[in-house]
PDB file of N, CA and C in Angstrom:
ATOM      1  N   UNK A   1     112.374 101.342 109.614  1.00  0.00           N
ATOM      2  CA  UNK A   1     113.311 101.608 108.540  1.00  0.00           C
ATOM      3  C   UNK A   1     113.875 103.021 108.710  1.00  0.00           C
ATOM      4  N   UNK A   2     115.050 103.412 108.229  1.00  0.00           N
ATOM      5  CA  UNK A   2     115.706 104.833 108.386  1.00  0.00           C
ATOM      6  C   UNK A   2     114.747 105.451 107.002  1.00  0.00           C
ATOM      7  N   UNK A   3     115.390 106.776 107.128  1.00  0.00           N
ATOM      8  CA  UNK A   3     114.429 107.896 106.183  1.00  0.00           C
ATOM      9  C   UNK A   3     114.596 107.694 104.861  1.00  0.00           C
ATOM     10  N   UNK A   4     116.623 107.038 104.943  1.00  0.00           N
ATOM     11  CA  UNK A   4     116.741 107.201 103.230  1.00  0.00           C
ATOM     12  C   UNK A   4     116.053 105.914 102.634  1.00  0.00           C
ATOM     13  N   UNK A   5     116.199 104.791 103.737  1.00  0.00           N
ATOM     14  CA  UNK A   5     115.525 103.587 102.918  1.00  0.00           C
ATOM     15  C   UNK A   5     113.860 103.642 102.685  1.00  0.00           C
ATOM     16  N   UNK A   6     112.719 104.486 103.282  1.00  0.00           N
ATOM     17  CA  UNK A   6     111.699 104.753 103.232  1.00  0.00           C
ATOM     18  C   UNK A   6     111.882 105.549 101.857  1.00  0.00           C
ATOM     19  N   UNK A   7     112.625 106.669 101.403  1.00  0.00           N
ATOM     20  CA  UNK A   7     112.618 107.545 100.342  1.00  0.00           C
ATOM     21  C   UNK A   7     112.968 106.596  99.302  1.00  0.00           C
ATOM     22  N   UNK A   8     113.221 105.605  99.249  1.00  0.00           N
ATOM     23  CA  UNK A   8     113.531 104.525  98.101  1.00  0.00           C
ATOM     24  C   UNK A   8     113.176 103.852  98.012  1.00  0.00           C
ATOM     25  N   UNK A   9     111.847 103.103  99.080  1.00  0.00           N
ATOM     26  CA  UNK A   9     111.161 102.076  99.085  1.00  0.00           C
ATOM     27  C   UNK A   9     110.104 101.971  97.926  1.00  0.00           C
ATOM     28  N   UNK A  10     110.324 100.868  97.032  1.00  0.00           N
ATOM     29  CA  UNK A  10     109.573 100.671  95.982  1.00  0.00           C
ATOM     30  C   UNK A  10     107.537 100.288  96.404  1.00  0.00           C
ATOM     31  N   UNK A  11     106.721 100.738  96.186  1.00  0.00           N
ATOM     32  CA  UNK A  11     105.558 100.434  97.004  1.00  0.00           C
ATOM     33  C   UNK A  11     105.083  99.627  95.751  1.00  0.00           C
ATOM     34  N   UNK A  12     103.785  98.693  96.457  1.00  0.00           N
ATOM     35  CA  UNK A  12     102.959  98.179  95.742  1.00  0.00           C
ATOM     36  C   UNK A  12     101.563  98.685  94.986  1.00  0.00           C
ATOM     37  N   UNK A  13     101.714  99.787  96.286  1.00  0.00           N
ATOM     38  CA  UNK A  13     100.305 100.389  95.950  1.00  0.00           C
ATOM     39  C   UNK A  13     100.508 101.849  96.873  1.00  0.00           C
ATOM     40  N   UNK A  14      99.719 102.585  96.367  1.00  0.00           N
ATOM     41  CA  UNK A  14     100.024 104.699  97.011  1.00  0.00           C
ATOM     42  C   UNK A  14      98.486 104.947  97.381  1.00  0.00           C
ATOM     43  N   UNK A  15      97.609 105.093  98.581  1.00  0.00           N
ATOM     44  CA  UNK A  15      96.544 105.787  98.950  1.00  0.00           C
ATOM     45  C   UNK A  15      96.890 106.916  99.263  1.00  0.00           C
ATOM     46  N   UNK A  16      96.039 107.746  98.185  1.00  0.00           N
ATOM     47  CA  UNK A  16      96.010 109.349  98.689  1.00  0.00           C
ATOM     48  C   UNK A  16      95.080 109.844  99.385  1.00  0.00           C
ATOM     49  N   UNK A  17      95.223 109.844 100.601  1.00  0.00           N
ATOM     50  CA  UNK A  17      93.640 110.030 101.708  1.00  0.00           C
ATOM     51  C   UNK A  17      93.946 111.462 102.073  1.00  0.00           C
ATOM     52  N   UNK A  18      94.877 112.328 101.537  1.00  0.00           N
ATOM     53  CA  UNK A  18      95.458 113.795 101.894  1.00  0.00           C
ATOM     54  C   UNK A  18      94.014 115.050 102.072  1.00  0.00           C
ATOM     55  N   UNK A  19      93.093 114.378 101.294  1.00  0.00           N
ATOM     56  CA  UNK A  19      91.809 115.018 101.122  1.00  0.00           C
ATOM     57  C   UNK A  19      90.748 115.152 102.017  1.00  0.00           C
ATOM     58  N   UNK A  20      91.177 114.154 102.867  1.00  0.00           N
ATOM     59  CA  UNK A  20      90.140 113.916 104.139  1.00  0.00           C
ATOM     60  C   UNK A  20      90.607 113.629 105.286  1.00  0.00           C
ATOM     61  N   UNK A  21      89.987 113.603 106.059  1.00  0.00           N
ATOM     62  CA  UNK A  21      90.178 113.944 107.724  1.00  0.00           C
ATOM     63  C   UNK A  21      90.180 112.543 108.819  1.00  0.00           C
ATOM     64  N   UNK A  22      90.329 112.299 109.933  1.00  0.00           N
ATOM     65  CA  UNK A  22      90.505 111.192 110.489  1.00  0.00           C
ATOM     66  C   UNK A  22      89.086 110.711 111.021  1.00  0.00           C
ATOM     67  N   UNK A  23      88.348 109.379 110.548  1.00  0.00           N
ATOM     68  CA  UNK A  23      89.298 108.471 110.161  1.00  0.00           C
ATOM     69  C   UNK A  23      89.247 108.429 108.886  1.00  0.00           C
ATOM     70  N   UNK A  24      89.182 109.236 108.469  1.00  0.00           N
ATOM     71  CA  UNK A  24      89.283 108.768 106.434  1.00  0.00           C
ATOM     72  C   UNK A  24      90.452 108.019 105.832  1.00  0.00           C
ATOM     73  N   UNK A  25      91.543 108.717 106.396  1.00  0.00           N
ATOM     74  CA  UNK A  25      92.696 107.428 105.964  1.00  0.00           C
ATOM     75  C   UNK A  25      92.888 106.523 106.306  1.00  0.00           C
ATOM     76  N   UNK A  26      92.707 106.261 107.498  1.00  0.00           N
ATOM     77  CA  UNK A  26      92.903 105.090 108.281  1.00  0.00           C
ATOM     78  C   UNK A  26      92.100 103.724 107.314  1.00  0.00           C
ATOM     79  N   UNK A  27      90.458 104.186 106.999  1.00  0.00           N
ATOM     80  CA  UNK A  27      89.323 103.729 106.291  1.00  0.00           C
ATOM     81  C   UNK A  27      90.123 103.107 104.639  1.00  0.00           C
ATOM     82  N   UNK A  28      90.876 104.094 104.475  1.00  0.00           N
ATOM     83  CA  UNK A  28      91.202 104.211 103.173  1.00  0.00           C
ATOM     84  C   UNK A  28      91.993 102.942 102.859  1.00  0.00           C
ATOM     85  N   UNK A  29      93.068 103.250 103.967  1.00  0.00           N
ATOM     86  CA  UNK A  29      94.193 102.287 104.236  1.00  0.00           C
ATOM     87  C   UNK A  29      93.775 100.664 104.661  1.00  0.00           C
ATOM     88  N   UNK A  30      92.296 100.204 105.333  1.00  0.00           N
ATOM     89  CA  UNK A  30      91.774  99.409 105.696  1.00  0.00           C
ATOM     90  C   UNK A  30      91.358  98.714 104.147  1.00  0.00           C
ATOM     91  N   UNK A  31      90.268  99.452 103.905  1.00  0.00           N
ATOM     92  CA  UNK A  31      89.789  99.392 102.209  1.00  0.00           C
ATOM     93  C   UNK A  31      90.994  98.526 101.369  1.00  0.00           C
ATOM     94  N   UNK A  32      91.874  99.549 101.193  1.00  0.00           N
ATOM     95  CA  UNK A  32      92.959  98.979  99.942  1.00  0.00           C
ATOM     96  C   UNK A  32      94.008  97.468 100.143  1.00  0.00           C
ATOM     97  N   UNK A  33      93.953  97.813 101.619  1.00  0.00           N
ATOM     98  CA  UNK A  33      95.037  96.429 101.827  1.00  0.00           C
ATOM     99  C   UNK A  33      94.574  95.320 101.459  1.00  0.00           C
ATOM    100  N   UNK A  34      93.234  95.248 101.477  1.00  0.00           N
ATOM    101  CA  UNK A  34      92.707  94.128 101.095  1.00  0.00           C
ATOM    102  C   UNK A  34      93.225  93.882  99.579  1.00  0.00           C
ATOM    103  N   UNK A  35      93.726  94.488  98.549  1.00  0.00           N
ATOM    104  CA  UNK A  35      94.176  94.407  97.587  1.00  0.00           C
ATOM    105  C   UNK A  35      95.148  93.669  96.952  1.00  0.00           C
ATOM    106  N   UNK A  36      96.099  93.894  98.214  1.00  0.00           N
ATOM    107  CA  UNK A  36      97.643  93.871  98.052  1.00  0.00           C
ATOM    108  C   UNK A  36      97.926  92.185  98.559  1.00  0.00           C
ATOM    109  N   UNK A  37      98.949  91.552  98.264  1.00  0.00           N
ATOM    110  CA  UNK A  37      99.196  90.507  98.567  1.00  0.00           C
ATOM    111  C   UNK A  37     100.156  90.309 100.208  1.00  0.00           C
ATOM    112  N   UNK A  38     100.327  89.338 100.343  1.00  0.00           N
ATOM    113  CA  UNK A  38     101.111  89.336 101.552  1.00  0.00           C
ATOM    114  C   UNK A  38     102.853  89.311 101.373  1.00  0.00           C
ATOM    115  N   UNK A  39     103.256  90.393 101.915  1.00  0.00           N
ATOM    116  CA  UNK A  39     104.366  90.749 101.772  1.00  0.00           C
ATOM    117  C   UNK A  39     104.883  92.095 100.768  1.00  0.00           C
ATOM    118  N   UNK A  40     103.332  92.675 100.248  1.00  0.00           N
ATOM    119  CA  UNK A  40     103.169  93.736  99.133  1.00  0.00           C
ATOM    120  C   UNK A  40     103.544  94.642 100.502  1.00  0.00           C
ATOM    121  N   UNK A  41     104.072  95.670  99.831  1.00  0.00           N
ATOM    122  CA  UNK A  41     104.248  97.209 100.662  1.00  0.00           C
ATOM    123  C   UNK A  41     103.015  98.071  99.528  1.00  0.00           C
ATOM    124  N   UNK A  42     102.821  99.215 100.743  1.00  0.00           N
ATOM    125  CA  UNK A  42     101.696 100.201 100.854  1.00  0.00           C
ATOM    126  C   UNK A  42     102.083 101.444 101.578  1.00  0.00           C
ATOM    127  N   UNK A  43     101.604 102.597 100.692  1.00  0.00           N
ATOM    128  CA  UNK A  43     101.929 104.017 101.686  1.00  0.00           C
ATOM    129  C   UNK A  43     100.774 104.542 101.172  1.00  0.00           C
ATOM    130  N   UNK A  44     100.286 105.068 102.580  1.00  0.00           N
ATOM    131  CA  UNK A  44      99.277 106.065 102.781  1.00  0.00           C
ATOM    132  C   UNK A  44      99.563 107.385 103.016  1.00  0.00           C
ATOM    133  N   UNK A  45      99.286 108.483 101.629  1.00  0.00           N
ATOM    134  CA  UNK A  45      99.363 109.880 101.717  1.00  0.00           C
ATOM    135  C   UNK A  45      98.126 110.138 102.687  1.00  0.00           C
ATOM    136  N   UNK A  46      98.989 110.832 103.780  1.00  0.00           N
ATOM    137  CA  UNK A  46      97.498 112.033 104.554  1.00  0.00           C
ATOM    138  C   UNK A  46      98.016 113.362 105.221  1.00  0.00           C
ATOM    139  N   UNK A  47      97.287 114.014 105.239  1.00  0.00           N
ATOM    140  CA  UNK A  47      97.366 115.680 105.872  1.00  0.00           C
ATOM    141  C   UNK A  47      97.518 115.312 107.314  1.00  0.00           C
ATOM    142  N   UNK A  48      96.046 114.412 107.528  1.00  0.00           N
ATOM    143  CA  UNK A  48      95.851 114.534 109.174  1.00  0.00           C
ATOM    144  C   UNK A  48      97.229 114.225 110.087  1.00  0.00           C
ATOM    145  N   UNK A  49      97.246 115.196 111.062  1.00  0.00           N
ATOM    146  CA  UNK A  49      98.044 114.358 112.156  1.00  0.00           C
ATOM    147  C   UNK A  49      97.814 113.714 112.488  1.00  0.00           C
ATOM    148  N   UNK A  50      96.647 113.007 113.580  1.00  0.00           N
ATOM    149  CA  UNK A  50      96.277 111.518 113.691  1.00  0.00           C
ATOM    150  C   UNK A  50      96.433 110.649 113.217  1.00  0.00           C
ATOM    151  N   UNK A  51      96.919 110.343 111.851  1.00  0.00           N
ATOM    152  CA  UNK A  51      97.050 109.239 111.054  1.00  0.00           C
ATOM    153  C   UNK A  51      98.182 109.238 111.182  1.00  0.00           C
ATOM    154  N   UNK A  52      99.369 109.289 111.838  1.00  0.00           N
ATOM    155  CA  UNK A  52     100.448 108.798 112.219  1.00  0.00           C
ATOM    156  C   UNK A  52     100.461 108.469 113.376  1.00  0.00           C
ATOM    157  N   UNK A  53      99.308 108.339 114.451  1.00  0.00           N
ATOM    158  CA  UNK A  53      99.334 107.169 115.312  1.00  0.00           C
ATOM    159  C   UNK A  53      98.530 106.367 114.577  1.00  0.00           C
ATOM    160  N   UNK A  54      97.389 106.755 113.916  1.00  0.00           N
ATOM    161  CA  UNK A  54      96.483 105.475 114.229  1.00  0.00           C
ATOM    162  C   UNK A  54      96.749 104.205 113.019  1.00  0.00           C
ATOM    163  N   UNK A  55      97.671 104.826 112.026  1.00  0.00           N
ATOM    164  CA  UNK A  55      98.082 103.621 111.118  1.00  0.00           C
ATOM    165  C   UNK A  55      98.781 102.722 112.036  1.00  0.00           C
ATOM    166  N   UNK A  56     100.074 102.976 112.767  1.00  0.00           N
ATOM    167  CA  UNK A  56     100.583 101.982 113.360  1.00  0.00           C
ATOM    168  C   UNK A  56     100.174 101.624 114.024  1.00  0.00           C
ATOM    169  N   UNK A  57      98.981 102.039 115.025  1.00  0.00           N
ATOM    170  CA  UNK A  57      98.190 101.080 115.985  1.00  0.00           C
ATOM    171  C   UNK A  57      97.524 100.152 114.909  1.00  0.00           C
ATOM    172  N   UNK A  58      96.678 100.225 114.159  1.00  0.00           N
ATOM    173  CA  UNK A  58      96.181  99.434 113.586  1.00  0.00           C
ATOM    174  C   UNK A  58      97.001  98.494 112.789  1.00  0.00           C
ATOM    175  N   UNK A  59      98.596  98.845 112.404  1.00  0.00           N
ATOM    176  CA  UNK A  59      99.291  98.238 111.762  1.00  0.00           C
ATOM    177  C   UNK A  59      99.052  96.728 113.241  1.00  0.00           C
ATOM    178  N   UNK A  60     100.120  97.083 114.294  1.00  0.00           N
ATOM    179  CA  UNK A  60      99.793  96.427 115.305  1.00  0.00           C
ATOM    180  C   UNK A  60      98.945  95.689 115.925  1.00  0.00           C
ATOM    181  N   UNK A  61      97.747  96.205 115.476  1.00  0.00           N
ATOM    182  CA  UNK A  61      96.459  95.492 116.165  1.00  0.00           C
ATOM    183  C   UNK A  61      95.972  94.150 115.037  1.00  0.00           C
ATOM    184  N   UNK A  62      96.547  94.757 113.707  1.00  0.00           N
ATOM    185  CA  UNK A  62      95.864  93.490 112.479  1.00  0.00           C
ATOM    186  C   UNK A  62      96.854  92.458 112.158  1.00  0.00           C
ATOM    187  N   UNK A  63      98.296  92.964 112.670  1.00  0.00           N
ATOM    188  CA  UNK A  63      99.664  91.897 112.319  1.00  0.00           C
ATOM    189  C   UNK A  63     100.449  92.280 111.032  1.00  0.00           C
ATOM    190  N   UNK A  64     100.012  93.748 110.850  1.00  0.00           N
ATOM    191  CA  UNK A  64     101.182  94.026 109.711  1.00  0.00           C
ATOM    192  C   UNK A  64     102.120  94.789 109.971  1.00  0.00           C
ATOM    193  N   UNK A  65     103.080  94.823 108.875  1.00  0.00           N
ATOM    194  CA  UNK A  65     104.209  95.504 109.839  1.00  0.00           C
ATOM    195  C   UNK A  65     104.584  96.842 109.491  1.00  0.00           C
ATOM    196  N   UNK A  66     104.607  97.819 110.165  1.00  0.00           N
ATOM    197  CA  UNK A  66     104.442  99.629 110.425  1.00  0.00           C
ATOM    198  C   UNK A  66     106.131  99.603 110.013  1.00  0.00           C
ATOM    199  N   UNK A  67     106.157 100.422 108.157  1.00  0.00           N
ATOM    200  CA  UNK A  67     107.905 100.443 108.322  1.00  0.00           C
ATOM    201  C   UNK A  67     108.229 102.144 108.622  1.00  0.00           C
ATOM    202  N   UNK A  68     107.239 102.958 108.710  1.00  0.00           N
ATOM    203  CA  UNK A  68     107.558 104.173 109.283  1.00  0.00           C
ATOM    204  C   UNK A  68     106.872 105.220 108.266  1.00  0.00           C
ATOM    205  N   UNK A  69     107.295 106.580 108.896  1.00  0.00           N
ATOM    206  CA  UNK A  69     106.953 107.769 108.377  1.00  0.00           C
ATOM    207  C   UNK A  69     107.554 108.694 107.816  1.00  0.00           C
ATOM    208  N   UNK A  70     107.593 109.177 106.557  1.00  0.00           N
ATOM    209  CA  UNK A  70     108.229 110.415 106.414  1.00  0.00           C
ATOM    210  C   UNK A  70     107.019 111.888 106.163  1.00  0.00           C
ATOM    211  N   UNK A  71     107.887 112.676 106.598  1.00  0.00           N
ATOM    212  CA  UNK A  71     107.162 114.260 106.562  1.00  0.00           C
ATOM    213  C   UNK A  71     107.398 114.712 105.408  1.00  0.00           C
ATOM    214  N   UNK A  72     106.517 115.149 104.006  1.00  0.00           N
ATOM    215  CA  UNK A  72     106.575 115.754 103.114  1.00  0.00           C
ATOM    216  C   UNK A  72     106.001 117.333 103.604  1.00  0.00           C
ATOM    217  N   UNK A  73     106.310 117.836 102.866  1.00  0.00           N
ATOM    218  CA  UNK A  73     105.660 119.622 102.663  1.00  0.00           C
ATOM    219  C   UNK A  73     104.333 119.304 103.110  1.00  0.00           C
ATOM    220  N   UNK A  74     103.524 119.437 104.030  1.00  0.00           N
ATOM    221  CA  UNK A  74     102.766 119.664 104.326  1.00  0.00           C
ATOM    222  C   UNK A  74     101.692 118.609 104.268  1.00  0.00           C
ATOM    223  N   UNK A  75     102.172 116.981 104.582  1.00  0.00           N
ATOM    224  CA  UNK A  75     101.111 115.569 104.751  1.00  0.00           C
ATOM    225  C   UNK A  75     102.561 114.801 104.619  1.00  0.00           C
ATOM    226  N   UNK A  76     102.033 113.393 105.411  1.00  0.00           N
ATOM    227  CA  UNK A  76     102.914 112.420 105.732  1.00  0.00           C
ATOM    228  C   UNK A  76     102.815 111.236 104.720  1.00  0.00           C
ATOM    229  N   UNK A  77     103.319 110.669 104.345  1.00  0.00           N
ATOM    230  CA  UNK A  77     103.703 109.438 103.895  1.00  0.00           C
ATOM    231  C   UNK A  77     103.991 108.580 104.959  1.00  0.00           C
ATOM    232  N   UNK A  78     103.128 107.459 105.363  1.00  0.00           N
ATOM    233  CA  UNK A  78     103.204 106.500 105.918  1.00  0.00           C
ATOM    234  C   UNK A  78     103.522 105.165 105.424  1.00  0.00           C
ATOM    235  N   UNK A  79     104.407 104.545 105.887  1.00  0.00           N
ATOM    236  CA  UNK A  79     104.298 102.823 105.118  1.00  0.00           C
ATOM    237  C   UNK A  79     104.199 101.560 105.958  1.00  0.00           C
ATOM    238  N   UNK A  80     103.575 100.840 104.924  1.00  0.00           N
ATOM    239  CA  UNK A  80     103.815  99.250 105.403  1.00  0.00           C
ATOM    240  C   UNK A  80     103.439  98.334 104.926  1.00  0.00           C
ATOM    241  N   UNK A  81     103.752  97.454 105.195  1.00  0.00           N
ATOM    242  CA  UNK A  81     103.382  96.101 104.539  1.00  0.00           C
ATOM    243  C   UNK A  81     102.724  94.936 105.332  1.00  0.00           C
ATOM    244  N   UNK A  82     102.038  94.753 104.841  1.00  0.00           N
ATOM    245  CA  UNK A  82     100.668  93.247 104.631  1.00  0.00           C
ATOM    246  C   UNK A  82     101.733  91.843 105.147  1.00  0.00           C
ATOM    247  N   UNK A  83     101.180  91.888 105.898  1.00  0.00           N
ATOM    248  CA  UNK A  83     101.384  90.137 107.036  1.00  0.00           C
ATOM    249  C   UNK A  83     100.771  89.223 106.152  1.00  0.00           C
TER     250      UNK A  83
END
């Protein structure tokens, strides 16, 4: 997705894993999806750099689909949505 449609993307659900270190979000992000329905969107707040590869590998590796990243002040917003 481009940046402005990520900045407007309505989510289903917000993990704030900004507090902890890798893999804590990744964990976090594993944890919660189970929540969400199929076709729900999800963004994971985190500090770490690593967690902007390893969400989309894992997006990839489980069959959901990685709609991208934006850079806030200082932690990323990651998104995606549940296959």
């Amino acid at each position: 997705m481009e940046t402005e449609e990520l900045k407007t993307l309505s989510v289903n659900k917000s993990v704030d894993a900004r507090g902890t270190a890798c893999p804590g979000p990744l964990l976090e992000a594993k944890k919660a999806i189970g929540g969400l329905g199929s076709g729900e969107t999800m963004e994971v707040l985190s500090a770490d750099e690593g967690t902007r590869v390893d969400i989309p590998k894992w997006c990839k590796k489980q069959g959901h689909e990685y709609l991208g990243t934006l850079e806030e002040n200082g932690y990323f917003r990651i998104f995606l949505k549940k296959v």
